[in-house]
PDB file of N, CA and C in Angstrom:
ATOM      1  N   UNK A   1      32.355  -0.112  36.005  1.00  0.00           N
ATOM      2  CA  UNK A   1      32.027  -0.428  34.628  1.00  0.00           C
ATOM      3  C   UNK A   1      30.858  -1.423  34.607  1.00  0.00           C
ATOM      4  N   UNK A   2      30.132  -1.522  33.782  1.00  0.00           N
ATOM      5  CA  UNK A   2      28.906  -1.987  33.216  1.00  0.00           C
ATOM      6  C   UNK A   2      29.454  -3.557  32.885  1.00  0.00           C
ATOM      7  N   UNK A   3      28.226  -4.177  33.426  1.00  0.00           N
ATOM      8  CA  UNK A   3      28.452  -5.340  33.038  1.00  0.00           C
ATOM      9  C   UNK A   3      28.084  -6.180  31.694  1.00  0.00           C
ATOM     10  N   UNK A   4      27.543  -5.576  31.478  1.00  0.00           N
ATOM     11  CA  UNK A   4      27.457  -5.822  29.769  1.00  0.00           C
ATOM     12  C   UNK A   4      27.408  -4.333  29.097  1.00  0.00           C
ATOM     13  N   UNK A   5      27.558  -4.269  27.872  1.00  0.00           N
ATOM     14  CA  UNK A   5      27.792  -2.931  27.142  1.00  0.00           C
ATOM     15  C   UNK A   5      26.356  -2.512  26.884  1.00  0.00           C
ATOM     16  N   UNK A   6      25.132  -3.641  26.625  1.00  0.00           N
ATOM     17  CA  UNK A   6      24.123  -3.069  26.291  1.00  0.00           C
ATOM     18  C   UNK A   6      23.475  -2.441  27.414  1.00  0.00           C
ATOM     19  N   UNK A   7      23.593  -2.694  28.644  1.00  0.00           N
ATOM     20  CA  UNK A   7      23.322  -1.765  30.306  1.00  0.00           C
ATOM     21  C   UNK A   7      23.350  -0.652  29.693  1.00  0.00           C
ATOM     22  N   UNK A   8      23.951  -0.182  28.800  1.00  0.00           N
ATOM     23  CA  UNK A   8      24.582   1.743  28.745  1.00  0.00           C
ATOM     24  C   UNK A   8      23.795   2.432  27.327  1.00  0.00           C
ATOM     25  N   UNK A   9      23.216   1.353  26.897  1.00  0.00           N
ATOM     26  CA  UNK A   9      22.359   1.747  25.700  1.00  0.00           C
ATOM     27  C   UNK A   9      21.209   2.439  26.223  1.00  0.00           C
ATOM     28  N   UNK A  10      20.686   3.831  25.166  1.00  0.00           N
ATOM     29  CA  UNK A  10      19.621   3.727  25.656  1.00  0.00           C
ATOM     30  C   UNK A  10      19.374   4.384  24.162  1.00  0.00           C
ATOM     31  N   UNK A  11      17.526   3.772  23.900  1.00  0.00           N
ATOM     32  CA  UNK A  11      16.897   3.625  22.845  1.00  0.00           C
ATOM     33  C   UNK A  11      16.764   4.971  22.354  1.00  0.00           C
ATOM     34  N   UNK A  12      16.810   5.195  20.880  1.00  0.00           N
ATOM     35  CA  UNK A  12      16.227   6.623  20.123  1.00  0.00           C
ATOM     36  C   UNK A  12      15.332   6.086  19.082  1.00  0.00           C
ATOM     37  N   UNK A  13      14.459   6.890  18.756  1.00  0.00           N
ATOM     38  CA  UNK A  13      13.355   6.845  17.843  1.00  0.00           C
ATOM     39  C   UNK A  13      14.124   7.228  16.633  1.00  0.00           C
ATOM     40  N   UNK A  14      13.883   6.552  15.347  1.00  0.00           N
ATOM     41  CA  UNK A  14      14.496   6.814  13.860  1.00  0.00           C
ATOM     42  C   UNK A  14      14.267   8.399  13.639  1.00  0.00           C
ATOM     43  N   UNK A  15      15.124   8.550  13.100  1.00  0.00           N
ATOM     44  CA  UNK A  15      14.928  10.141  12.793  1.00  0.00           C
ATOM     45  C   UNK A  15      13.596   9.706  11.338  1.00  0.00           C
ATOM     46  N   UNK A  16      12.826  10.842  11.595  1.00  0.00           N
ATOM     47  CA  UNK A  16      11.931  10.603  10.483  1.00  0.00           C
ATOM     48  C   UNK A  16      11.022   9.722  10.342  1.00  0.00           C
ATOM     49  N   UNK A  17      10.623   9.155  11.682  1.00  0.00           N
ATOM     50  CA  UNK A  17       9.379   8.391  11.994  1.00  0.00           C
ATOM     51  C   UNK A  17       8.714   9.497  11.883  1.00  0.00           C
ATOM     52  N   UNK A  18       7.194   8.296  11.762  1.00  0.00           N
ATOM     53  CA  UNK A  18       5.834   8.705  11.991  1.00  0.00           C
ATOM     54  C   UNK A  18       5.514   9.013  13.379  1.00  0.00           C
ATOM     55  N   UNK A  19       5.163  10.481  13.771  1.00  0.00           N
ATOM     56  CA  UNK A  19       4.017  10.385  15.188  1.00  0.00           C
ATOM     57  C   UNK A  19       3.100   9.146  15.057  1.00  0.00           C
ATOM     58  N   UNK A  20       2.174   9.278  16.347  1.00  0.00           N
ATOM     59  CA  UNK A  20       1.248   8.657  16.538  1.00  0.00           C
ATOM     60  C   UNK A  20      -0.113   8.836  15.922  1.00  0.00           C
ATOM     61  N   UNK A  21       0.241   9.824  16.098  1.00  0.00           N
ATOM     62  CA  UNK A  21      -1.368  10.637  14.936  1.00  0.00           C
ATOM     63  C   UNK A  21      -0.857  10.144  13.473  1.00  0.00           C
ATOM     64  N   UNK A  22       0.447  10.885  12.966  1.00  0.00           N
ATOM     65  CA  UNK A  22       0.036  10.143  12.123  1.00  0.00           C
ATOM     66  C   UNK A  22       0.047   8.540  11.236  1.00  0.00           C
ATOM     67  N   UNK A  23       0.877   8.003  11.794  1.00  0.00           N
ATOM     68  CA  UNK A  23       0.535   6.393  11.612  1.00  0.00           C
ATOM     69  C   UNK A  23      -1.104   5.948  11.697  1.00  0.00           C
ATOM     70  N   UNK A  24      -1.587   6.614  12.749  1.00  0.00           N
ATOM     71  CA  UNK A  24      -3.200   6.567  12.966  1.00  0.00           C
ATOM     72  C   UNK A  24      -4.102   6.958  11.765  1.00  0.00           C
ATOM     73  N   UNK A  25      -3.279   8.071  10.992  1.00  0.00           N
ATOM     74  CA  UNK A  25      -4.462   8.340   9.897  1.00  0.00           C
ATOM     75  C   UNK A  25      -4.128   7.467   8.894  1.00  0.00           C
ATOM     76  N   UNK A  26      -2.737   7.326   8.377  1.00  0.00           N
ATOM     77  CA  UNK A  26      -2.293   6.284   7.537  1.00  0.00           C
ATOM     78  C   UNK A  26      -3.041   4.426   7.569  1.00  0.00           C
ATOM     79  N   UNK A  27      -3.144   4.514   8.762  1.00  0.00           N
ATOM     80  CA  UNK A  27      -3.990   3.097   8.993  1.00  0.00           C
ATOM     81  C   UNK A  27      -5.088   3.410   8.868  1.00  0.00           C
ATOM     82  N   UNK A  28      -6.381   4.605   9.218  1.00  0.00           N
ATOM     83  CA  UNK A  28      -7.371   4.856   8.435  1.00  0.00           C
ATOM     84  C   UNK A  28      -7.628   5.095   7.630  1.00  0.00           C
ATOM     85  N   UNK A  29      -6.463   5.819   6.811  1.00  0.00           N
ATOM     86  CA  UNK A  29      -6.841   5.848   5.027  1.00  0.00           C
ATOM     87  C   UNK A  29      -6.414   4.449   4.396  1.00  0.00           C
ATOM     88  N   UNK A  30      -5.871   3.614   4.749  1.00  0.00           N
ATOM     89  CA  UNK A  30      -5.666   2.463   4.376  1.00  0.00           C
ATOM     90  C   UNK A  30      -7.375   1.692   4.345  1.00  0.00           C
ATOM     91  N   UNK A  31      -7.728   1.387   5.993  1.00  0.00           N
ATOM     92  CA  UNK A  31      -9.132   0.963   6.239  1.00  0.00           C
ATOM     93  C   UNK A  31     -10.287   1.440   5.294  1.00  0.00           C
ATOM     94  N   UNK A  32      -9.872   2.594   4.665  1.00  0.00           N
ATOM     95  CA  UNK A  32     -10.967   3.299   3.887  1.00  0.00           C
ATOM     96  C   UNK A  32     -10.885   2.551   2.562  1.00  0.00           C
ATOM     97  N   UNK A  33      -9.742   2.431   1.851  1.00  0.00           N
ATOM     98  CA  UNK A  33      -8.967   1.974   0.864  1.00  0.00           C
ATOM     99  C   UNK A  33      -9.374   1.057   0.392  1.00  0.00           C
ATOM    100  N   UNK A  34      -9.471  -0.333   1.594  1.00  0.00           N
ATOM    101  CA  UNK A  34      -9.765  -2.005   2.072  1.00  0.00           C
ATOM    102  C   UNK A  34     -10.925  -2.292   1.501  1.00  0.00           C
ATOM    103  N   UNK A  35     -11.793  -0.699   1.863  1.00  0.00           N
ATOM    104  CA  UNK A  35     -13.430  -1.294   2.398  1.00  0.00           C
ATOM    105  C   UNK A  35     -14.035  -0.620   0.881  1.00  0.00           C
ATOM    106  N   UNK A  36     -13.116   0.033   0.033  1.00  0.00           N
ATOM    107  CA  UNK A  36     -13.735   0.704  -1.436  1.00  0.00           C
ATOM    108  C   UNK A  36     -13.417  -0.689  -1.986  1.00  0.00           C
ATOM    109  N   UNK A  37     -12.508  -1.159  -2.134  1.00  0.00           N
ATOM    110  CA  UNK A  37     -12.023  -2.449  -2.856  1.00  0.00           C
ATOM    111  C   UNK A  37     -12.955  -3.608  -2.701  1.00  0.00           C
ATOM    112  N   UNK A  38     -12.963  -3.970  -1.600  1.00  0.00           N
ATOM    113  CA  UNK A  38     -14.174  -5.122  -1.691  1.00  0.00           C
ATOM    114  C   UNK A  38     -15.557  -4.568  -2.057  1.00  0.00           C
ATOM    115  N   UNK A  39     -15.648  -3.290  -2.272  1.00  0.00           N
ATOM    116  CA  UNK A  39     -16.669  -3.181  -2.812  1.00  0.00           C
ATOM    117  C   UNK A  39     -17.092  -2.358  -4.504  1.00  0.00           C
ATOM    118  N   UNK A  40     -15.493  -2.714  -5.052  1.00  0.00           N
ATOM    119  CA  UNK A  40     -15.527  -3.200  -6.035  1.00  0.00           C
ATOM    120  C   UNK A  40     -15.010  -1.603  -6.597  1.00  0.00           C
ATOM    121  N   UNK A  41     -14.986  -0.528  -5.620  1.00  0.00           N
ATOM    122  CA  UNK A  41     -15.130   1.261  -6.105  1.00  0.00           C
ATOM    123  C   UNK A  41     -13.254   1.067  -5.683  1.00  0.00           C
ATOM    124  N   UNK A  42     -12.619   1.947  -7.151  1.00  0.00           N
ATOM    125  CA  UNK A  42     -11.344   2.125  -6.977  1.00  0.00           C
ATOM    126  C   UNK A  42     -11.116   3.664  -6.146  1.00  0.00           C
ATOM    127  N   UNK A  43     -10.216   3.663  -5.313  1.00  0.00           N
ATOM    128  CA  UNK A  43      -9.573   4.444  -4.452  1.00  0.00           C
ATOM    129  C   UNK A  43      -8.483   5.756  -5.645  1.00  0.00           C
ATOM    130  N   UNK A  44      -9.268   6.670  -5.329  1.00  0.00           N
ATOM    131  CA  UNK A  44      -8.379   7.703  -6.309  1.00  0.00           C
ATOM    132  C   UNK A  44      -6.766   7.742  -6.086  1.00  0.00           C
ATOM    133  N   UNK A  45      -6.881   8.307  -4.937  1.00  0.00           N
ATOM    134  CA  UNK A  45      -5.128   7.972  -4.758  1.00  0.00           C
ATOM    135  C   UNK A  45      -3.779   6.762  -4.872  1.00  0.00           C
ATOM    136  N   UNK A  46      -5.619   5.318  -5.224  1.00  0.00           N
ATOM    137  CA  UNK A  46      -4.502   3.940  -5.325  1.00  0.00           C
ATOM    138  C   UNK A  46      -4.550   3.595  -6.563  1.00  0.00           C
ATOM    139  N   UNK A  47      -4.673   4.796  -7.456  1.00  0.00           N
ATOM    140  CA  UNK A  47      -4.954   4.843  -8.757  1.00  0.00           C
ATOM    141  C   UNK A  47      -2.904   4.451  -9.014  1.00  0.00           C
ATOM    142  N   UNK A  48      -2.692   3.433 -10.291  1.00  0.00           N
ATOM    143  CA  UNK A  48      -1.580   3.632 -10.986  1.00  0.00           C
ATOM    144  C   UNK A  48      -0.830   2.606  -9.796  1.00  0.00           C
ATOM    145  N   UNK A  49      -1.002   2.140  -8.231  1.00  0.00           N
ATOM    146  CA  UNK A  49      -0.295   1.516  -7.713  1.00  0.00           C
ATOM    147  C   UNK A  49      -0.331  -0.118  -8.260  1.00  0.00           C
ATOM    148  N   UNK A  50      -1.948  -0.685  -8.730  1.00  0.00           N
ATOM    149  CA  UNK A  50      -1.772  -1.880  -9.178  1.00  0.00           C
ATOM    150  C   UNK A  50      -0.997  -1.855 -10.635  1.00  0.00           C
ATOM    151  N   UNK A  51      -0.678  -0.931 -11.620  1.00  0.00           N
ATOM    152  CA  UNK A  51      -0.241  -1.239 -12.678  1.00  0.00           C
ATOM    153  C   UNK A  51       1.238  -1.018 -12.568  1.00  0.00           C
ATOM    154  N   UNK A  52       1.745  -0.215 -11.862  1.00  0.00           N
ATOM    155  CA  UNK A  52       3.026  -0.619 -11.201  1.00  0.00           C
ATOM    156  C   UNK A  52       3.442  -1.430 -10.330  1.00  0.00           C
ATOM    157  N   UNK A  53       2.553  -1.958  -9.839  1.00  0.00           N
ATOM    158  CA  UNK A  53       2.929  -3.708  -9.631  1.00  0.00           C
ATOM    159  C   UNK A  53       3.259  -4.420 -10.182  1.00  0.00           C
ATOM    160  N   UNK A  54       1.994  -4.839 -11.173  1.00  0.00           N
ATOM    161  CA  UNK A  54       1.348  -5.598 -12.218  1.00  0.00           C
ATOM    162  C   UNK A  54       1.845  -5.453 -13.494  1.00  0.00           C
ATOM    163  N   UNK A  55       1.950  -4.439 -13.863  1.00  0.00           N
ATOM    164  CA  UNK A  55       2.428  -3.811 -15.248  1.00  0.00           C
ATOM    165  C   UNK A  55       0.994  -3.335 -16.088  1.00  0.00           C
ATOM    166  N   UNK A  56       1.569  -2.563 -17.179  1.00  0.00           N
ATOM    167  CA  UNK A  56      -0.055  -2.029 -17.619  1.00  0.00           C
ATOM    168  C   UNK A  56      -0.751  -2.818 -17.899  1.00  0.00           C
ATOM    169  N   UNK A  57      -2.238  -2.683 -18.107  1.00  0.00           N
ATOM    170  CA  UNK A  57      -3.430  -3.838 -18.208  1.00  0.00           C
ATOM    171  C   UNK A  57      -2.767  -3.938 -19.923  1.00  0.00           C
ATOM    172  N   UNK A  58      -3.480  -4.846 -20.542  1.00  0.00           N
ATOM    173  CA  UNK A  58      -3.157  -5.047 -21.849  1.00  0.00           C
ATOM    174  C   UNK A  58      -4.409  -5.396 -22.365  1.00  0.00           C
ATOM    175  N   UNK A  59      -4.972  -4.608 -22.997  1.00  0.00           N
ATOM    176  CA  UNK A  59      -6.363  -4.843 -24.212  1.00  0.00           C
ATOM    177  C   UNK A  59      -6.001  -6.241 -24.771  1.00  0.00           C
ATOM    178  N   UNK A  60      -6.641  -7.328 -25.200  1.00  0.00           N
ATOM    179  CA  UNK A  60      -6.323  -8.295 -26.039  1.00  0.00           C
ATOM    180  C   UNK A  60      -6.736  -8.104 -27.059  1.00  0.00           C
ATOM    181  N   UNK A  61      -5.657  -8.403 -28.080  1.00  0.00           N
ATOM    182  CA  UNK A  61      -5.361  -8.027 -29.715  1.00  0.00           C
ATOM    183  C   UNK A  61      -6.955  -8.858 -30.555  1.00  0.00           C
ATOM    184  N   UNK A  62      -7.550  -8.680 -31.190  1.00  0.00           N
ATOM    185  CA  UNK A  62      -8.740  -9.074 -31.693  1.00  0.00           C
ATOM    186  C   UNK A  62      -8.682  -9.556 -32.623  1.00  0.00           C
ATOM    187  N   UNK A  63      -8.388 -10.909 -33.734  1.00  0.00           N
ATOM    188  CA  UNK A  63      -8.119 -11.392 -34.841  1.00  0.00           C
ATOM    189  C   UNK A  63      -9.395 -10.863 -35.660  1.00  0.00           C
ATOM    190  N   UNK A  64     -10.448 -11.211 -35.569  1.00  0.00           N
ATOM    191  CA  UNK A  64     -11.594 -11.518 -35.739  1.00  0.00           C
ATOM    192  C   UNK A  64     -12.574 -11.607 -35.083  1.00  0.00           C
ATOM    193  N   UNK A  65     -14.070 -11.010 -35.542  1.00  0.00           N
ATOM    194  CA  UNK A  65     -15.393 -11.476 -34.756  1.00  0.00           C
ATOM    195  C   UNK A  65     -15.691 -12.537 -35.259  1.00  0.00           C
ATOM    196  N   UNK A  66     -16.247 -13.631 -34.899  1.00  0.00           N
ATOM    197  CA  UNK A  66     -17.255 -14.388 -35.623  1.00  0.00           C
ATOM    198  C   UNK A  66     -18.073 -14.287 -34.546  1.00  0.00           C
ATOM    199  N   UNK A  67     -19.168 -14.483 -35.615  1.00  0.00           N
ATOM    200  CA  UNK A  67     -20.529 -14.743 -34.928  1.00  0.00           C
ATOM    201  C   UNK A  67     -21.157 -15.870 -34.947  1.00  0.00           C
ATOM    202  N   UNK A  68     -21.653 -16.254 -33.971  1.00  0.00           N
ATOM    203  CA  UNK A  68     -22.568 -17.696 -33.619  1.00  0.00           C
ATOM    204  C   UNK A  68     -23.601 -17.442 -33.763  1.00  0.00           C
ATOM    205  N   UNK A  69     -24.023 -18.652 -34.238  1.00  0.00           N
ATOM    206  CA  UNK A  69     -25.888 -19.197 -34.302  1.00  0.00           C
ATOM    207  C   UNK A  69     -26.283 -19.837 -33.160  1.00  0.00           C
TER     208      UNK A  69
END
């Protein structure tokens, strides 16, 4: 008999992981994602993720214009 119980373990991968490939593209469509954002261009597919964060943008209600001299 085994001297400790974990000796007899042996590791399995989660059912329903990611391969390697693809975790790899997932981290490059991310990198792609990163590099539209700092440059200010929104990512089509990360469309709707900040307002389900955030909650919807909200127009601010407008009392009045006045105008300055």
């Amino acid at each position: 008999m085994a001297e400790n119980e974990d000796d007899n373990m042996i590791p399995v991968p989660l059912p329903g992981g990611e391969s390697d490939d693809e975790r790899e593209r997932i981290r490059k469509s991310n990198d792609r994602d990163q590099e539209r954002e700092r440059r200010g261009q929104p990512a089509r597919h990360n469309r709707g993720y900040d307002e389900a964060a955030d909650g919807p943008a909200r127009v601010p209600d407008i009392e009045r214009v006045v105008e300055e001299e």
